[in-house]
PDB file of N, CA and C in Angstrom:
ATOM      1  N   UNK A   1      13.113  15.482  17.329  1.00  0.00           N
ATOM      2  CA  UNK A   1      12.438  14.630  16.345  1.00  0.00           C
ATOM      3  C   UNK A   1      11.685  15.476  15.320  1.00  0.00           C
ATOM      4  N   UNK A   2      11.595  14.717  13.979  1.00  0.00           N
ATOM      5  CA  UNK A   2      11.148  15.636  12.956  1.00  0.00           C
ATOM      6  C   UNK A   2       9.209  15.824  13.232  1.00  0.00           C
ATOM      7  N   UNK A   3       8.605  16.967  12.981  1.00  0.00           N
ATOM      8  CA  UNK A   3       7.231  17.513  13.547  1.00  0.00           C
ATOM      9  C   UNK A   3       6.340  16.141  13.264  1.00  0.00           C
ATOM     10  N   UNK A   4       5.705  15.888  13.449  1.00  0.00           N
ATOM     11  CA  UNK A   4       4.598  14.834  13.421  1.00  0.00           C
ATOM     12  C   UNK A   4       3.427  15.168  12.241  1.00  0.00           C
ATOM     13  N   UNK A   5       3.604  14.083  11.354  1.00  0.00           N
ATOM     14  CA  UNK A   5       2.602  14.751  10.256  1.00  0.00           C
ATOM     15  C   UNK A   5       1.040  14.383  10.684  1.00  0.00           C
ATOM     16  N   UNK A   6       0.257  14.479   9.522  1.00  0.00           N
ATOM     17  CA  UNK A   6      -1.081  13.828  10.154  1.00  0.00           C
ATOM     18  C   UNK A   6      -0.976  12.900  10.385  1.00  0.00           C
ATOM     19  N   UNK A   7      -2.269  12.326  11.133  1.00  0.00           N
ATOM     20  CA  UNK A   7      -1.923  10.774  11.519  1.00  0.00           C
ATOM     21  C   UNK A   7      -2.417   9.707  10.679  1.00  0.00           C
ATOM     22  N   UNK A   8      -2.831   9.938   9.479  1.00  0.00           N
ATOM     23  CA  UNK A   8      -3.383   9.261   8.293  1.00  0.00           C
ATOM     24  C   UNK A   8      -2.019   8.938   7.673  1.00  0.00           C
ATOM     25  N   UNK A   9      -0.752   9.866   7.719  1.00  0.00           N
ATOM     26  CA  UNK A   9       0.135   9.884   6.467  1.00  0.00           C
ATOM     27  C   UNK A   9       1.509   9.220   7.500  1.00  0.00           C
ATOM     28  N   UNK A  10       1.394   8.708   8.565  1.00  0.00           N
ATOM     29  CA  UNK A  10       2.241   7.929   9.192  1.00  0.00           C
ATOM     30  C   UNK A  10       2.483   6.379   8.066  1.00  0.00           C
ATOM     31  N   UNK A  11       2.038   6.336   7.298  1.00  0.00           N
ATOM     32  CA  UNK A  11       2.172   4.841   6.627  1.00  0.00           C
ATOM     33  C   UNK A  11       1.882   5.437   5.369  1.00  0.00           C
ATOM     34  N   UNK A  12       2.450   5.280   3.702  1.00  0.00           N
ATOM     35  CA  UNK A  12       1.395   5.522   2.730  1.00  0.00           C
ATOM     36  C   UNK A  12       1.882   4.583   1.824  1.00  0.00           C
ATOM     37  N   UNK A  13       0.820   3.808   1.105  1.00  0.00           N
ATOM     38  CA  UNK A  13       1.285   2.557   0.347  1.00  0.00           C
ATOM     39  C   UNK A  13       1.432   2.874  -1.218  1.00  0.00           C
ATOM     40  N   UNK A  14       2.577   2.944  -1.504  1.00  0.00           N
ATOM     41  CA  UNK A  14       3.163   3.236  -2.918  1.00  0.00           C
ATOM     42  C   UNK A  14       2.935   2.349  -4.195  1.00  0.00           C
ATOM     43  N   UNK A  15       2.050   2.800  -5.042  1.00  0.00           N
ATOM     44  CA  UNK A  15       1.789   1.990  -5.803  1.00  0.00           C
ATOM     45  C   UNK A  15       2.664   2.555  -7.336  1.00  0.00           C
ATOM     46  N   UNK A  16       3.018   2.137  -8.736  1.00  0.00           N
ATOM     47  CA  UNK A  16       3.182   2.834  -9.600  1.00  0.00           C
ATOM     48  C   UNK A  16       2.244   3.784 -10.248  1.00  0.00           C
ATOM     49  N   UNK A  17       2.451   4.800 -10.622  1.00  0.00           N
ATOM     50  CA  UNK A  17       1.347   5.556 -11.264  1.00  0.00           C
ATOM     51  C   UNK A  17       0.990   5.115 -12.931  1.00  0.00           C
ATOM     52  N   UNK A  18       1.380   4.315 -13.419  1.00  0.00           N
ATOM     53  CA  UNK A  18       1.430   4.279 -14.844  1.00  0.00           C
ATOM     54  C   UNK A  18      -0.138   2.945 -14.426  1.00  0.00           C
ATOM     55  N   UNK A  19      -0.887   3.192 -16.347  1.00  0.00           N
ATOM     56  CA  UNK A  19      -2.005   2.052 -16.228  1.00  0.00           C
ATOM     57  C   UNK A  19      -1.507   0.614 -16.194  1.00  0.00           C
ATOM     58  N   UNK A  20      -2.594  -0.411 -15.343  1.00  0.00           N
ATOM     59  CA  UNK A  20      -2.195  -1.659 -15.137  1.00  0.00           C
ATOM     60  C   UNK A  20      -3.044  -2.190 -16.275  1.00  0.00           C
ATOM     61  N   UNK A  21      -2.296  -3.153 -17.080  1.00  0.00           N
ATOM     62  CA  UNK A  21      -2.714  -4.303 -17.724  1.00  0.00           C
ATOM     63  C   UNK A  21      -3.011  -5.635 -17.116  1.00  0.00           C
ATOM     64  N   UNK A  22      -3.937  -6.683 -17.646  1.00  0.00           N
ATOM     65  CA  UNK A  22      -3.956  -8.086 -17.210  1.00  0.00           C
ATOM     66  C   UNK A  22      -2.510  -8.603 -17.224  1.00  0.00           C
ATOM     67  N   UNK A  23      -2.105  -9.602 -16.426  1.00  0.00           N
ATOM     68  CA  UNK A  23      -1.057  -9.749 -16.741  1.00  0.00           C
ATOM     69  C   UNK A  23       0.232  -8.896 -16.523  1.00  0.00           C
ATOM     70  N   UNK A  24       0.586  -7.499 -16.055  1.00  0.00           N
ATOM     71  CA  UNK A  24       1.203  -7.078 -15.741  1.00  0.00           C
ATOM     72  C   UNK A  24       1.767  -7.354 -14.393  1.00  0.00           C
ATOM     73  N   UNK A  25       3.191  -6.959 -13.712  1.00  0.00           N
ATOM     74  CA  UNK A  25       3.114  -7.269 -12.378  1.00  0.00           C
ATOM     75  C   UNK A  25       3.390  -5.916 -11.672  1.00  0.00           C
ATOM     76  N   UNK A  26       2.333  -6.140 -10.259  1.00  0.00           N
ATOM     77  CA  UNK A  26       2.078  -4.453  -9.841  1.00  0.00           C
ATOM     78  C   UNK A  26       2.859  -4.835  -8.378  1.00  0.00           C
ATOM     79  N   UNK A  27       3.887  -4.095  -7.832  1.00  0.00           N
ATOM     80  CA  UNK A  27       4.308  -4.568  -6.687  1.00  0.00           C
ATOM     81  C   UNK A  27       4.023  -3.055  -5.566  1.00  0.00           C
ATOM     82  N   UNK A  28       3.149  -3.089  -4.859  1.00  0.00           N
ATOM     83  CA  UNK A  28       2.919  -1.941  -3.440  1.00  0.00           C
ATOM     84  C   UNK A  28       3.938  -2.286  -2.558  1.00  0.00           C
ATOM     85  N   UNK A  29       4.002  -0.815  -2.161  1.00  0.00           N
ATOM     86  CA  UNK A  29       5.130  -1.021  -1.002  1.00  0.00           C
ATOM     87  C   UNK A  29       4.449  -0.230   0.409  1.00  0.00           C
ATOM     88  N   UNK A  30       4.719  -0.282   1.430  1.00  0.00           N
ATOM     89  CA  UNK A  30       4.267   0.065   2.356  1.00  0.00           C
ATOM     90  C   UNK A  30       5.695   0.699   2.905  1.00  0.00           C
ATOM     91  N   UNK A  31       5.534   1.818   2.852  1.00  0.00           N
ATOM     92  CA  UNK A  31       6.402   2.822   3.850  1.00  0.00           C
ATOM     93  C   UNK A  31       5.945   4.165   5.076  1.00  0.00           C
ATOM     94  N   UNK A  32       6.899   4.582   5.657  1.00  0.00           N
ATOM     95  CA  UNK A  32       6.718   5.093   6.760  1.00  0.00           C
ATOM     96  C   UNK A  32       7.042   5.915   6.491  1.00  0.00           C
ATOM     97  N   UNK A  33       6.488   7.522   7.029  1.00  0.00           N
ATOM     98  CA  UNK A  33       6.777   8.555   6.796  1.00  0.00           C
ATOM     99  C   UNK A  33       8.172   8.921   7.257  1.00  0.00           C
ATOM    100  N   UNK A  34       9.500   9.546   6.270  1.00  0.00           N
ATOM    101  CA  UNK A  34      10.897   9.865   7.316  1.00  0.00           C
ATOM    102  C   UNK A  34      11.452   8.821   7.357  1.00  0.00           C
ATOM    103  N   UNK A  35      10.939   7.618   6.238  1.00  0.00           N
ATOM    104  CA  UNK A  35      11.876   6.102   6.687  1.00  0.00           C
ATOM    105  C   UNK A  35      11.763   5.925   7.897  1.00  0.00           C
ATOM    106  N   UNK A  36      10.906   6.275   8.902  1.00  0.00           N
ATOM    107  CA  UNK A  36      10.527   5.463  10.353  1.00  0.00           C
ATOM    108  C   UNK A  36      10.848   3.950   9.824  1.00  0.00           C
ATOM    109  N   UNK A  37      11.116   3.629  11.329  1.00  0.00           N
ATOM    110  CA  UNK A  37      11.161   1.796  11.204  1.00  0.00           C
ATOM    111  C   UNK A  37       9.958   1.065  11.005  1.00  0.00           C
ATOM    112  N   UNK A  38       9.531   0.118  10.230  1.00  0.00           N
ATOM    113  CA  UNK A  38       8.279  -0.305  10.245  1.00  0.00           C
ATOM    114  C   UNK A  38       8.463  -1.834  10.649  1.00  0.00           C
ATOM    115  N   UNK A  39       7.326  -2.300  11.146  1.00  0.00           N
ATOM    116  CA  UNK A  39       7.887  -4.449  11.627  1.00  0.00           C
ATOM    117  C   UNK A  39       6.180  -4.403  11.242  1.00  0.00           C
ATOM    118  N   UNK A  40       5.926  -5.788  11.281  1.00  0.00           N
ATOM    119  CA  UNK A  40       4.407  -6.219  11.224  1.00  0.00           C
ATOM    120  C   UNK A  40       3.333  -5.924  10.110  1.00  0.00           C
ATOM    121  N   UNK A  41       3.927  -5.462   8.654  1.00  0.00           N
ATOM    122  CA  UNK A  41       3.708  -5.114   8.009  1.00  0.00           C
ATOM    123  C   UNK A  41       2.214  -6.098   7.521  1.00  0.00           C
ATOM    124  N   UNK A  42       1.174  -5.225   7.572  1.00  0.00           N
ATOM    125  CA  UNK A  42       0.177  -6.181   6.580  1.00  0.00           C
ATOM    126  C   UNK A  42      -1.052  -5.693   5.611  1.00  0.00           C
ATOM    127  N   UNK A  43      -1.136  -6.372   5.199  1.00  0.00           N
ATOM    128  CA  UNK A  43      -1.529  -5.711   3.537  1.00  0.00           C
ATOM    129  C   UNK A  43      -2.854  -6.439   3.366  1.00  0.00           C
ATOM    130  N   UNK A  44      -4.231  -5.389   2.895  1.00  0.00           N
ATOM    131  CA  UNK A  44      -5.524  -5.475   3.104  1.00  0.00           C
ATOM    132  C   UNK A  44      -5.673  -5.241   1.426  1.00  0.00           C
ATOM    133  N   UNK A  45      -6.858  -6.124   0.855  1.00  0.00           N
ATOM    134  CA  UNK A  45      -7.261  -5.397  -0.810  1.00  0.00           C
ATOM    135  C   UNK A  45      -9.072  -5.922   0.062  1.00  0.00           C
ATOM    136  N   UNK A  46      -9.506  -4.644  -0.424  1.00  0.00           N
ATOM    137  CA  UNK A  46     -10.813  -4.317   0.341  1.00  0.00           C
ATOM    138  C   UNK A  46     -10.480  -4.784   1.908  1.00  0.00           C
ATOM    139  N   UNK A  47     -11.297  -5.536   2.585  1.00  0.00           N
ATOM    140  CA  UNK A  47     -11.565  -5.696   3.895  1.00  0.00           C
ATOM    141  C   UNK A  47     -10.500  -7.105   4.196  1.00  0.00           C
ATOM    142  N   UNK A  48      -9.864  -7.447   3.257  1.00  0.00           N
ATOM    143  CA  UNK A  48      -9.616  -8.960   3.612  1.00  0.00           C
ATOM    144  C   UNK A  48      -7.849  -8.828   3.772  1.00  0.00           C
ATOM    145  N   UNK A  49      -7.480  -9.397   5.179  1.00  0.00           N
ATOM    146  CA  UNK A  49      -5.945  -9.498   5.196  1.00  0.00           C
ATOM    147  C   UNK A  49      -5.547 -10.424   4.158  1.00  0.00           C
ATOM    148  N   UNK A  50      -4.389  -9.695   3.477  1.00  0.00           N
ATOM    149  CA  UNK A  50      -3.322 -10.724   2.532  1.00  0.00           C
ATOM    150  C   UNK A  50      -2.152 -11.200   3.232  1.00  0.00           C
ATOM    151  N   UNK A  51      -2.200 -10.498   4.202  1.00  0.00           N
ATOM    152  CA  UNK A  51      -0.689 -10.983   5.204  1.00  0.00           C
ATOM    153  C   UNK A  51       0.416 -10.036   4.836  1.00  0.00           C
ATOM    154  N   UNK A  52       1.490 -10.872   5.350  1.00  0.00           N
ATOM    155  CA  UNK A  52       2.583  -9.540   5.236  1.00  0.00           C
ATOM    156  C   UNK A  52       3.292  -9.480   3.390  1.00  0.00           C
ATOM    157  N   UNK A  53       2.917  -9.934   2.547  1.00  0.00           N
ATOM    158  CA  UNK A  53       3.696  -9.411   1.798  1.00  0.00           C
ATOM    159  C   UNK A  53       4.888 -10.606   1.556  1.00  0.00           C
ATOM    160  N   UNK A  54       5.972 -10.050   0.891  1.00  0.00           N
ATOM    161  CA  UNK A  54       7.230 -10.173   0.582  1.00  0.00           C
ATOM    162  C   UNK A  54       7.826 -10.786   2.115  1.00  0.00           C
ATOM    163  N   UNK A  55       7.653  -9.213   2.898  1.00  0.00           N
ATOM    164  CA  UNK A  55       8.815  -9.268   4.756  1.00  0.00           C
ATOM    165  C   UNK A  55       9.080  -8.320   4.164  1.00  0.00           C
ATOM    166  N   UNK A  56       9.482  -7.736   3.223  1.00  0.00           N
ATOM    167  CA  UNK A  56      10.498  -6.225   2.880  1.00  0.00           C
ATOM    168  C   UNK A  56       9.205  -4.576   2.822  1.00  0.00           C
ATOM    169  N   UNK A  57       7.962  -5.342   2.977  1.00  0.00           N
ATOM    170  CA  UNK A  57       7.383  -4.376   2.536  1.00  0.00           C
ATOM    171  C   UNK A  57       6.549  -4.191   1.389  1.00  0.00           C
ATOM    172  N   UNK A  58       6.647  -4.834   1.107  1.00  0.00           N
ATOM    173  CA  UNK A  58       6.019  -5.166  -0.231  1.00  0.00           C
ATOM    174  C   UNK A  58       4.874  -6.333  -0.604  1.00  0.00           C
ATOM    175  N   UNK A  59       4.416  -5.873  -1.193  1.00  0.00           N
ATOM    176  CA  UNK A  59       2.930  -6.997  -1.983  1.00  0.00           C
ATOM    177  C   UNK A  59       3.570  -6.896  -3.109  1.00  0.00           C
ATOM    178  N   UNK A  60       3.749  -8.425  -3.794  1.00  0.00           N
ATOM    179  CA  UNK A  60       3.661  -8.510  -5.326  1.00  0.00           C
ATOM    180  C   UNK A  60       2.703  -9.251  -5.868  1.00  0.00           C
ATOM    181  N   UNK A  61       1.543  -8.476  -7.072  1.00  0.00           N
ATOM    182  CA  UNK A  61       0.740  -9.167  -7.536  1.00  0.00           C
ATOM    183  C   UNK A  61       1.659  -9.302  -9.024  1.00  0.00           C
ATOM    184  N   UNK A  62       1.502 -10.727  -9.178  1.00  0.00           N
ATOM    185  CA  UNK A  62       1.727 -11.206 -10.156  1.00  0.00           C
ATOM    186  C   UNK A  62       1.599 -12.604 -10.795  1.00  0.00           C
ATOM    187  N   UNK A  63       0.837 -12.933 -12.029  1.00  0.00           N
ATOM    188  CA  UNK A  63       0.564 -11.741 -12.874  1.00  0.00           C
ATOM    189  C   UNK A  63      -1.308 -11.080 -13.069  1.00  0.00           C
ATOM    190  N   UNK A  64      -0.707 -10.065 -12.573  1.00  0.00           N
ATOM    191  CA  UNK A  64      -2.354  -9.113 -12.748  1.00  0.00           C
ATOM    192  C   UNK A  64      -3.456  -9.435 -12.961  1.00  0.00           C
ATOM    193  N   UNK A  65      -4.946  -9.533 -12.375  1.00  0.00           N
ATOM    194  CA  UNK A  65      -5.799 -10.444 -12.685  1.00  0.00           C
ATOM    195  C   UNK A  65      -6.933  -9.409 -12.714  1.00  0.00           C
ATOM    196  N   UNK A  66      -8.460  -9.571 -13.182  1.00  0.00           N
ATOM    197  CA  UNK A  66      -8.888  -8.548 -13.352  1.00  0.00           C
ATOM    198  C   UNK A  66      -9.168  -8.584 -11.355  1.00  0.00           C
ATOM    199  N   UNK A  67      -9.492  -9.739 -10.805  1.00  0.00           N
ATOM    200  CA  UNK A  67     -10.206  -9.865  -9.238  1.00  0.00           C
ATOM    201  C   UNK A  67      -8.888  -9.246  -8.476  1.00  0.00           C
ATOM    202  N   UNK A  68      -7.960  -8.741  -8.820  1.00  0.00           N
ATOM    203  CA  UNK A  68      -7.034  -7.860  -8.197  1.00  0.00           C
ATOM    204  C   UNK A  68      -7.578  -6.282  -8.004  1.00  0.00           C
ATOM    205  N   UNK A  69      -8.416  -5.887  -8.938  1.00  0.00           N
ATOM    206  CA  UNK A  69      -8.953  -4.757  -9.024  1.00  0.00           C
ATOM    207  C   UNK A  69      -9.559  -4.254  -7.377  1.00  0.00           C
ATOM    208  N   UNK A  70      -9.599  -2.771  -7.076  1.00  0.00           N
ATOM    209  CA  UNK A  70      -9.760  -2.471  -5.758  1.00  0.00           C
ATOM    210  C   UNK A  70      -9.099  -1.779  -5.018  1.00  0.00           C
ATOM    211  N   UNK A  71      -9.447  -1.840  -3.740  1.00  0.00           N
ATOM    212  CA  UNK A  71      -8.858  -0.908  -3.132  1.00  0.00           C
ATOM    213  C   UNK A  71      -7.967  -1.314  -2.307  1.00  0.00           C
ATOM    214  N   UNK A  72      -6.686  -0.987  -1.886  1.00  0.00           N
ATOM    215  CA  UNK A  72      -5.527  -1.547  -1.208  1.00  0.00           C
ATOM    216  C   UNK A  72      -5.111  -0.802   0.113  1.00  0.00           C
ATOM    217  N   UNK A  73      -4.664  -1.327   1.020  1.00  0.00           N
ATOM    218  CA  UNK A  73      -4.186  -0.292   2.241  1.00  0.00           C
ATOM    219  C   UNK A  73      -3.251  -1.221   2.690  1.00  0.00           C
ATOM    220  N   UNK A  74      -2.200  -0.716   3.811  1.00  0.00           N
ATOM    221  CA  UNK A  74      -1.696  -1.566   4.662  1.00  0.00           C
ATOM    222  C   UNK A  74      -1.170  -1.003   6.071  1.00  0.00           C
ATOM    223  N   UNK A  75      -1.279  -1.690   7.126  1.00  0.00           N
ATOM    224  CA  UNK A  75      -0.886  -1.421   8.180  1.00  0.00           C
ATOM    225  C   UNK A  75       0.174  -2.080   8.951  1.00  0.00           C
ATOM    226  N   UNK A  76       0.984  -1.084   9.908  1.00  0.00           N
ATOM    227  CA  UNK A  76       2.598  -1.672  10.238  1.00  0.00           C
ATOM    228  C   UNK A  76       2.368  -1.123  11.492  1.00  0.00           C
ATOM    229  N   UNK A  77       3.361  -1.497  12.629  1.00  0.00           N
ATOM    230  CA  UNK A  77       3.990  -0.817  13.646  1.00  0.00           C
ATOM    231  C   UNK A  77       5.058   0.085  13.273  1.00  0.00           C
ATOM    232  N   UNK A  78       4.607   1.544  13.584  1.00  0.00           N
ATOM    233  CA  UNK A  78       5.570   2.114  13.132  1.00  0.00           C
ATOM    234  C   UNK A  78       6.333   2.894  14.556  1.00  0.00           C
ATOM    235  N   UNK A  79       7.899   3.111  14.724  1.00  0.00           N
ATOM    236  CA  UNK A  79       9.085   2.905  15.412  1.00  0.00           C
ATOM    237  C   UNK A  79       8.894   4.374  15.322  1.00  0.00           C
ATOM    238  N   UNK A  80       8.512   5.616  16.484  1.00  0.00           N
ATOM    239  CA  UNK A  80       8.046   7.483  16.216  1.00  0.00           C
ATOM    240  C   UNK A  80       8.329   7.498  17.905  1.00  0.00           C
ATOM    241  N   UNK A  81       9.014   8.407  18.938  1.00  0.00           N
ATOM    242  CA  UNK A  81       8.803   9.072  19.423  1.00  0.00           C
ATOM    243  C   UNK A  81       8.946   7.833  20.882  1.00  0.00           C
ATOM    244  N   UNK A  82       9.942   7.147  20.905  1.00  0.00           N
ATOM    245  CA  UNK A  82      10.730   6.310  21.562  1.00  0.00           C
ATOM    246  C   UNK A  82       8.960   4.998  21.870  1.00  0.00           C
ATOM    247  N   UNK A  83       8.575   4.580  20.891  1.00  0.00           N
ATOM    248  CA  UNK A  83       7.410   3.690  21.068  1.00  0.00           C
ATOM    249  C   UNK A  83       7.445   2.992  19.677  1.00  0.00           C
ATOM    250  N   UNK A  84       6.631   1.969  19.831  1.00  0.00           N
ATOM    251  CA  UNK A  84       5.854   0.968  18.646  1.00  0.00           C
ATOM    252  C   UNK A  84       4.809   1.603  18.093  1.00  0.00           C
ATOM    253  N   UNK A  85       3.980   2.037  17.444  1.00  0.00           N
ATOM    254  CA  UNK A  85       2.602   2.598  17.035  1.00  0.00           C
ATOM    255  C   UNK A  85       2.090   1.789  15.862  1.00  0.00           C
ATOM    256  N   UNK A  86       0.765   1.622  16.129  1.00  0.00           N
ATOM    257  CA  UNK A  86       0.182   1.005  14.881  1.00  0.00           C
ATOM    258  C   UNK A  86      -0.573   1.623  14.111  1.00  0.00           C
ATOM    259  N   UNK A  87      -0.363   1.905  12.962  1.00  0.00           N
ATOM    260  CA  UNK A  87      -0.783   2.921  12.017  1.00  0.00           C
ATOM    261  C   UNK A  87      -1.304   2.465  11.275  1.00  0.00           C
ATOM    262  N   UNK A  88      -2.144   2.796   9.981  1.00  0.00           N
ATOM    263  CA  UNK A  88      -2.673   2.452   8.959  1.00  0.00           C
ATOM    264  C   UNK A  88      -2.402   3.523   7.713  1.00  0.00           C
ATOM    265  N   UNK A  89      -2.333   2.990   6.784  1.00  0.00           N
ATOM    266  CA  UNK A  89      -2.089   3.920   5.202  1.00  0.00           C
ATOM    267  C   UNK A  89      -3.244   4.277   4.907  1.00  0.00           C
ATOM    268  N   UNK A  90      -3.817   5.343   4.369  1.00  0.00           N
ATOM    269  CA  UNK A  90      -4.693   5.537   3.687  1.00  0.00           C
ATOM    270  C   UNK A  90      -4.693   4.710   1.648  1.00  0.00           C
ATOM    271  N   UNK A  91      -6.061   4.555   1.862  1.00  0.00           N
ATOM    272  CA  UNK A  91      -6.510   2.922   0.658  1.00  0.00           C
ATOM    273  C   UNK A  91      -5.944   4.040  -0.655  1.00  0.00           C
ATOM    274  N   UNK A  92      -5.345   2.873  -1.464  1.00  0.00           N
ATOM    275  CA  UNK A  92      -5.230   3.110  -2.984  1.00  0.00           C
ATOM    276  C   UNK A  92      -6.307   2.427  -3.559  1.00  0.00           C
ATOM    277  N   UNK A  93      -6.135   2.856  -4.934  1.00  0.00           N
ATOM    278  CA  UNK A  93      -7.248   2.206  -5.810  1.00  0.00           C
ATOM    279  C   UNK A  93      -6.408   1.657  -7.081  1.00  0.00           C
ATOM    280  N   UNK A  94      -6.989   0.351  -7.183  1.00  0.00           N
ATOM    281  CA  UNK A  94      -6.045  -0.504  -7.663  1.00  0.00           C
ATOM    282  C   UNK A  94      -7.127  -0.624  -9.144  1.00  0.00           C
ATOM    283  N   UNK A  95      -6.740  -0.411 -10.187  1.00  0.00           N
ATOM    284  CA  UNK A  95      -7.791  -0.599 -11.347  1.00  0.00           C
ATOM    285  C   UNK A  95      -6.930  -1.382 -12.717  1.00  0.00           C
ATOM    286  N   UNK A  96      -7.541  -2.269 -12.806  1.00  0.00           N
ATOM    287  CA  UNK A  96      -6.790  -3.391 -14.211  1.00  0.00           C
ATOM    288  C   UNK A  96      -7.704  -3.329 -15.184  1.00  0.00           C
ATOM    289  N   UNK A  97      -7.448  -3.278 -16.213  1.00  0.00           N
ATOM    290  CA  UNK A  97      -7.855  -3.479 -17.572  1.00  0.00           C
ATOM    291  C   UNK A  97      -7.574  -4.342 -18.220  1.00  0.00           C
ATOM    292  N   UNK A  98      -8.573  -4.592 -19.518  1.00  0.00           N
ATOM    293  CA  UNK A  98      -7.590  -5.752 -20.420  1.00  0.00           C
ATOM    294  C   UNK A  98      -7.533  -5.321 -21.449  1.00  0.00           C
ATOM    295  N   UNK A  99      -8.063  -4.437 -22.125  1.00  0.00           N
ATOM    296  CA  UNK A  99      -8.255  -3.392 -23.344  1.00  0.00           C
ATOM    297  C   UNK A  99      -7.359  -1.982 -22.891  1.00  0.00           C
ATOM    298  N   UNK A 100      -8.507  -1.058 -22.274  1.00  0.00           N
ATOM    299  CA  UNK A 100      -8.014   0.200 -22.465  1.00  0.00           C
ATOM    300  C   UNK A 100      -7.967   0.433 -20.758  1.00  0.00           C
ATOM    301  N   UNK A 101      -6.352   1.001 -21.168  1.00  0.00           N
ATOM    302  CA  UNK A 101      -5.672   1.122 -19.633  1.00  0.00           C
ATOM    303  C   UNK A 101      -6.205   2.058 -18.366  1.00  0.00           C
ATOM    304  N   UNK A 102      -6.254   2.085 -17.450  1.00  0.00           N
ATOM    305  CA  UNK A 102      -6.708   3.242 -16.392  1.00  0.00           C
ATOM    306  C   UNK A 102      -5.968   3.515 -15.885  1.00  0.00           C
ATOM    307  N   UNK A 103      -5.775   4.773 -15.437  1.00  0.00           N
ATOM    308  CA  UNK A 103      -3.869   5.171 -14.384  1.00  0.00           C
ATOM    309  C   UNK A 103      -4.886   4.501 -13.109  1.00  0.00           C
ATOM    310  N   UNK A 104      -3.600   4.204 -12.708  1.00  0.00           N
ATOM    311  CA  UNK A 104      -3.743   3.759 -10.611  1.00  0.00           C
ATOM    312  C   UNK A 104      -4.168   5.429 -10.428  1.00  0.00           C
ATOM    313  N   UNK A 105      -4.952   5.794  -9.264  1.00  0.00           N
ATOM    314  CA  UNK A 105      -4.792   6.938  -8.558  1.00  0.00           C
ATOM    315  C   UNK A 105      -5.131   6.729  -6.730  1.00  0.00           C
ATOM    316  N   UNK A 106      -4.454   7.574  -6.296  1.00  0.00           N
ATOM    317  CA  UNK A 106      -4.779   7.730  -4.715  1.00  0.00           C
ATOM    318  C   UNK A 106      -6.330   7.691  -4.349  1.00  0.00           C
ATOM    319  N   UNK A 107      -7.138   7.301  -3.851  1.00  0.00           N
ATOM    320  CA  UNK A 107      -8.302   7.582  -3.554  1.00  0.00           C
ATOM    321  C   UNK A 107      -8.318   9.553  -2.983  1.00  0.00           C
ATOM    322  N   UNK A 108      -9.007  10.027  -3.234  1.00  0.00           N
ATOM    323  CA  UNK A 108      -9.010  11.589  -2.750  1.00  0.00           C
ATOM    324  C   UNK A 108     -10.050  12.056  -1.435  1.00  0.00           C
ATOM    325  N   UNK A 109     -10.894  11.022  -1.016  1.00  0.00           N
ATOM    326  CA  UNK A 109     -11.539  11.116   0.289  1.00  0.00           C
ATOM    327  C   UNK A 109     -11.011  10.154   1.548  1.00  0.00           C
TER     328      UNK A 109
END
């Protein structure tokens, strides 16, 4: 089996890097490190479950609101080392504008 990364980067939720507008549509994806199998997928903006998403993995916000703004994570069972594991992504930061744009970035702590 391929080495085991940290255990923060077992899940990381993919957001686009380009700035979000009001009104734009921002879709996160939740993947597994190595394409591991993922089931139970669910998707947090600050502290509050949104549920699973799409089923494919995915959150689609649309269309973009400023109360979308924040921080995003999501957690799955992820399929590593003949077991189920429940992992968590480390949070993105989700930032909307309605004027002047802000890039999305990874949180860095």
């Amino acid at each position: 089996p391929p080495p085991r990364p940290p255990l923060a980067d077992w899940l990381v939720l993919q957001a686009p890097a380009q700035a979000l507008l009001e009104g734009d549509e921002l879709r996160l994806r939740c993947r597994a490190w190595d394409d591991a199998k993922i089931r139970r997928v669910q998707f947090f903006h600050e502290q509050e479950a949104l549920g699973g998403g799409t089923g494919r993995g995915e959150l689609l916000l649309s269309p973009l609101q400023p109360h979308h703004r924040g921080r995003y994570r999501c957690q799955a069972k992820v399929h590593y080392y003949l077991g189920w594991h429940d992992e968590k992504s480390a949070p993105v930061t989700v930032a909307v504008q309605g004027d002047t744009p802000i890039p999305l970035h990874p949180d860095t702590h």
